[in-house]
Structure formats: C-alpha cells, structure tokens
C-alpha atoms as a PDB file:
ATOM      1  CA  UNK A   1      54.744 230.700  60.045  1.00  0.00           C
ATOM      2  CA  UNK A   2      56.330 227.086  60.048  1.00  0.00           C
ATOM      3  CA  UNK A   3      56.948 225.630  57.108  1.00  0.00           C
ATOM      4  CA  UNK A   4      55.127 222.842  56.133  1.00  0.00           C
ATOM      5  CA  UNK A   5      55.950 221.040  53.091  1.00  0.00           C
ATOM      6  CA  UNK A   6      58.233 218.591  54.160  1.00  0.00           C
ATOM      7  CA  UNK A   7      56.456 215.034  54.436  1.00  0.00           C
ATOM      8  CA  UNK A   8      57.207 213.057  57.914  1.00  0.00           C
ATOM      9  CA  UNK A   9      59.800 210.264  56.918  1.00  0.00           C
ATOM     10  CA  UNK A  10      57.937 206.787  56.484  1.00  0.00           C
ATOM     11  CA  UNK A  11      59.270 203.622  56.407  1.00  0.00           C
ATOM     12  CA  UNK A  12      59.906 203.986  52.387  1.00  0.00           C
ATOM     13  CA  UNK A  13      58.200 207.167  51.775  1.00  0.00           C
ATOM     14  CA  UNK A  14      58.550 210.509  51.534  1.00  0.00           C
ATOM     15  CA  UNK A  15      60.325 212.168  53.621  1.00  0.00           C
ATOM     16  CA  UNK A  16      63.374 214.484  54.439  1.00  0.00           C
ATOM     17  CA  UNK A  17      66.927 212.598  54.071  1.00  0.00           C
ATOM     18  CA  UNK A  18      69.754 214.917  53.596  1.00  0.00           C
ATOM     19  CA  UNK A  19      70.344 218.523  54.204  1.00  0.00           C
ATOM     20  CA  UNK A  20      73.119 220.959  52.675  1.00  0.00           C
ATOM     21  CA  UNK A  21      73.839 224.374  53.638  1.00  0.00           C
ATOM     22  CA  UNK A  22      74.361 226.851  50.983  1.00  0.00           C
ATOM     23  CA  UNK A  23      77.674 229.094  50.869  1.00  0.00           C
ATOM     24  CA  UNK A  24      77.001 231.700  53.287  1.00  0.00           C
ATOM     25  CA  UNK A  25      74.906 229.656  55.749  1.00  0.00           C
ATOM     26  CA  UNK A  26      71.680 231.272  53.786  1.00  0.00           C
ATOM     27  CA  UNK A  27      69.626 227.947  53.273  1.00  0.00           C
ATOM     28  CA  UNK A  28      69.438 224.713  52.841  1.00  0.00           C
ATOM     29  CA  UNK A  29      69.143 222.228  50.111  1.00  0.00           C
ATOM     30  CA  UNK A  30      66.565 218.831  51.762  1.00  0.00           C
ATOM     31  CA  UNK A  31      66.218 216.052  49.781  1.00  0.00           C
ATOM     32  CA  UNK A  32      62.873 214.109  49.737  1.00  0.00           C
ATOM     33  CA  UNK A  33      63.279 209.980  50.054  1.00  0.00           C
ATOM     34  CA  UNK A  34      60.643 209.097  48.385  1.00  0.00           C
ATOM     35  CA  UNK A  35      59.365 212.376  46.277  1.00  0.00           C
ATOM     36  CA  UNK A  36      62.856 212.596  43.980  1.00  0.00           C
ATOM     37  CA  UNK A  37      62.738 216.085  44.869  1.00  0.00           C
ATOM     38  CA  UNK A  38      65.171 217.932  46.171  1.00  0.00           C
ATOM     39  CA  UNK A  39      63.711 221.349  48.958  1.00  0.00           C
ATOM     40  CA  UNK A  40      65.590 224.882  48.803  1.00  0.00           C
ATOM     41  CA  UNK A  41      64.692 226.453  52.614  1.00  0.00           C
ATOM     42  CA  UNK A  42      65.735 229.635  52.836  1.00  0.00           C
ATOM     43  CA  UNK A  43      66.539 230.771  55.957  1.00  0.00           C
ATOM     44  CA  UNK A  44      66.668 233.836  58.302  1.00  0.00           C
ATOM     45  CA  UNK A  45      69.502 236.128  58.800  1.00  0.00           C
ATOM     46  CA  UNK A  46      69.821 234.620  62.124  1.00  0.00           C
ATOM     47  CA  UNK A  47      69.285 231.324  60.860  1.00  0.00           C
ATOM     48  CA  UNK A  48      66.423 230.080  62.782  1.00  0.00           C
ATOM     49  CA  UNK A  49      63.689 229.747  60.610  1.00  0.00           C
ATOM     50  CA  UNK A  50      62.843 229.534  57.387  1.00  0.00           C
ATOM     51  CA  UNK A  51      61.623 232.950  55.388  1.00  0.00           C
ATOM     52  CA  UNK A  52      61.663 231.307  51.518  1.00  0.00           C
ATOM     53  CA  UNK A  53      60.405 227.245  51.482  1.00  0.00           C
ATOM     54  CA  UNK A  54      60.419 225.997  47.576  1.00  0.00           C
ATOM     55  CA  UNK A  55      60.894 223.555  45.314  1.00  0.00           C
ATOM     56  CA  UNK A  56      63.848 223.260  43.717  1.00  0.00           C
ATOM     57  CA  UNK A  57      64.138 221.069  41.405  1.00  0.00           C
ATOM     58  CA  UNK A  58      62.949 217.336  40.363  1.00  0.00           C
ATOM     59  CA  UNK A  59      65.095 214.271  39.519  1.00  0.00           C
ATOM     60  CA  UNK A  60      65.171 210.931  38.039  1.00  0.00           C
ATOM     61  CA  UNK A  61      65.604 208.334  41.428  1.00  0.00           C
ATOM     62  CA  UNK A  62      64.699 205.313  39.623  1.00  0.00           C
ATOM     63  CA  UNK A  63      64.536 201.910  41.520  1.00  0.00           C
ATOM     64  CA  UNK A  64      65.437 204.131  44.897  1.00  0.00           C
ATOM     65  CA  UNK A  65      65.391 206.888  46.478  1.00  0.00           C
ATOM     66  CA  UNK A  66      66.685 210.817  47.216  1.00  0.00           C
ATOM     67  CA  UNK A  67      69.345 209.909  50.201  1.00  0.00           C
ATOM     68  CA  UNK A  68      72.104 212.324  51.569  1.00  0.00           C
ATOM     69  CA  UNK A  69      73.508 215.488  48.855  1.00  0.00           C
ATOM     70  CA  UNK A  70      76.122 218.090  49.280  1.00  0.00           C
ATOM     71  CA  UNK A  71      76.686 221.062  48.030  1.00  0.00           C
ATOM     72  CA  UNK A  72      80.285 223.263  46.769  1.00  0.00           C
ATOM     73  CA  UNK A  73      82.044 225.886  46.472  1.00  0.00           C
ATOM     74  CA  UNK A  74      80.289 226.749  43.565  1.00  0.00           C
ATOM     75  CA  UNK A  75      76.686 226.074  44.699  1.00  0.00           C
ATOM     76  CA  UNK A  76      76.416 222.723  42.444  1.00  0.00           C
ATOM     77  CA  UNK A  77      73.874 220.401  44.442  1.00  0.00           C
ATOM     78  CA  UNK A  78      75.141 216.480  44.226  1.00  0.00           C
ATOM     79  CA  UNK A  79      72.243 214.348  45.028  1.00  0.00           C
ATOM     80  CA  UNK A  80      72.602 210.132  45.977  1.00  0.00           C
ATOM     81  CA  UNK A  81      70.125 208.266  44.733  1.00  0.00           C
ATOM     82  CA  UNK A  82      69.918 205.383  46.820  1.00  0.00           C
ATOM     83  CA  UNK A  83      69.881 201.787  45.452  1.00  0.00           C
ATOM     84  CA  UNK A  84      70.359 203.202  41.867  1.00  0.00           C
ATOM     85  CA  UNK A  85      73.857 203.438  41.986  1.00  0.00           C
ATOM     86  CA  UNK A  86      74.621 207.282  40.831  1.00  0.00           C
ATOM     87  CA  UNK A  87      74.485 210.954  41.786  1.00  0.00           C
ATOM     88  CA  UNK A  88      73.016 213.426  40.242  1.00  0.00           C
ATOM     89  CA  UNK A  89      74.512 216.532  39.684  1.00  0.00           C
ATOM     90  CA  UNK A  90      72.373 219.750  39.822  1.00  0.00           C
ATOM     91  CA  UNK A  91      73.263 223.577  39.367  1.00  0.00           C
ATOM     92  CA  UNK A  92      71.935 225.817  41.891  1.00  0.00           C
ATOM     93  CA  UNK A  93      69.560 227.052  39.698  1.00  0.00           C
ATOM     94  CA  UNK A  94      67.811 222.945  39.498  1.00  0.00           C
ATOM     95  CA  UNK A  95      69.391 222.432  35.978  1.00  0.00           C
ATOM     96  CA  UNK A  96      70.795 219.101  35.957  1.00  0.00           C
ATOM     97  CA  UNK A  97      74.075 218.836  34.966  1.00  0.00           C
ATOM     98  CA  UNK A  98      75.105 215.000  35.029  1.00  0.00           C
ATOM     99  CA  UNK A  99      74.573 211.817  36.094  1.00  0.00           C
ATOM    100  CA  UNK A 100      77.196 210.671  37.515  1.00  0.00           C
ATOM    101  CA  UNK A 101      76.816 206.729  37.572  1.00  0.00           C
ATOM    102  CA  UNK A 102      79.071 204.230  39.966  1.00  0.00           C
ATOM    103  CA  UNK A 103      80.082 200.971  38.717  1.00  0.00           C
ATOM    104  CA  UNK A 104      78.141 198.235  40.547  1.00  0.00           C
ATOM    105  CA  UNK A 105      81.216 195.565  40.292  1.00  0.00           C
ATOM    106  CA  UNK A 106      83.521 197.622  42.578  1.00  0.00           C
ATOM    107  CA  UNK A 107      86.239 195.369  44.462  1.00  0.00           C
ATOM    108  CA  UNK A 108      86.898 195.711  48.052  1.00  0.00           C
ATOM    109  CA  UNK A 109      89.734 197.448  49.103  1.00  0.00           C
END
C-alpha cells in the first residue's frame, strides 16, 4: 500500500521539504512546510517502499515554516525553521532537545 500522508507541496502550505536518512539507510525523517511536523517513513529492507509511515514528532515553526533537517551520527534530527531564524534540535525519539537560535544581525563575510 502507498503511503499517503504526506500533503502535495502548495505554494505556502503543507507539504514535504526535507528528507534525512536514518543511520543504516532504514528510513527517513520528511519535514512538513507548512504542518511543523516532522514524518518518520520507515522503509523496506530493500529500500523501496515504505513498511512503517508515522508521525514523529511536532515543533514550534513560528512566523515560518519546516524547511530542510539532517540527521547524525547519533540519530539527533536538526530541523530549519524557515524565516524564524533557528533549528530545532530533536532526539530520535521526537523529544526536543534545543532551540538552537541564529543571530539575525550576521555580517557578510
């Protein structure tokens, strides 16, 4: 069965805007523009479909948006929030962990 739960991207709306792959190639973490959620998509041993679709956990996006994330070694999920200035860090398990918040009055380099 295809999975269904991610929202076509609108103009400002929900929709999928970054993708992480877990250690291991076993899923993916998708982040939701417009939803402040952030997708865990299991995946198939041979990686071609997705066996284990959920939410994973909810954030704070503020004035913007859920835009790229990444994940490391350690399975921590770092999600941008778009036009807010900061990234929010999540453990793999949806707890966040920080907000980490960039100074708007950076110089150029």
């Amino acid at each position: 069965m295809a999975y269904q739960g991610l929202a076509a991207a609108g103009a400002w709306g929900t929709g999928p805007h970054g993708a992480s792959s877990v250690h291991g190639h076993s899923g993916l973490w998708v982040s939701e523009l417009g939803a402040a959620r952030i997708d865990y998509l299991g995946l198939s041993a041979d990686h071609t479909s997705v066996t284990l679709p959920s939410i994973g956990m909810y954030g704070n996006q503020g004035v913007g948006g859920f835009d790229s994330n990444a994940v490391d070694a350690d399975g921590h999920v770092y999600q941008c929030v778009i036009n807010d200035g900061k990234v929010e860090l999540f453990s793999s398990q949806g707890e966040l962990i920080a907000n980490i918040v960039a100074p708007q009055t950076m110089s150029e380099p």
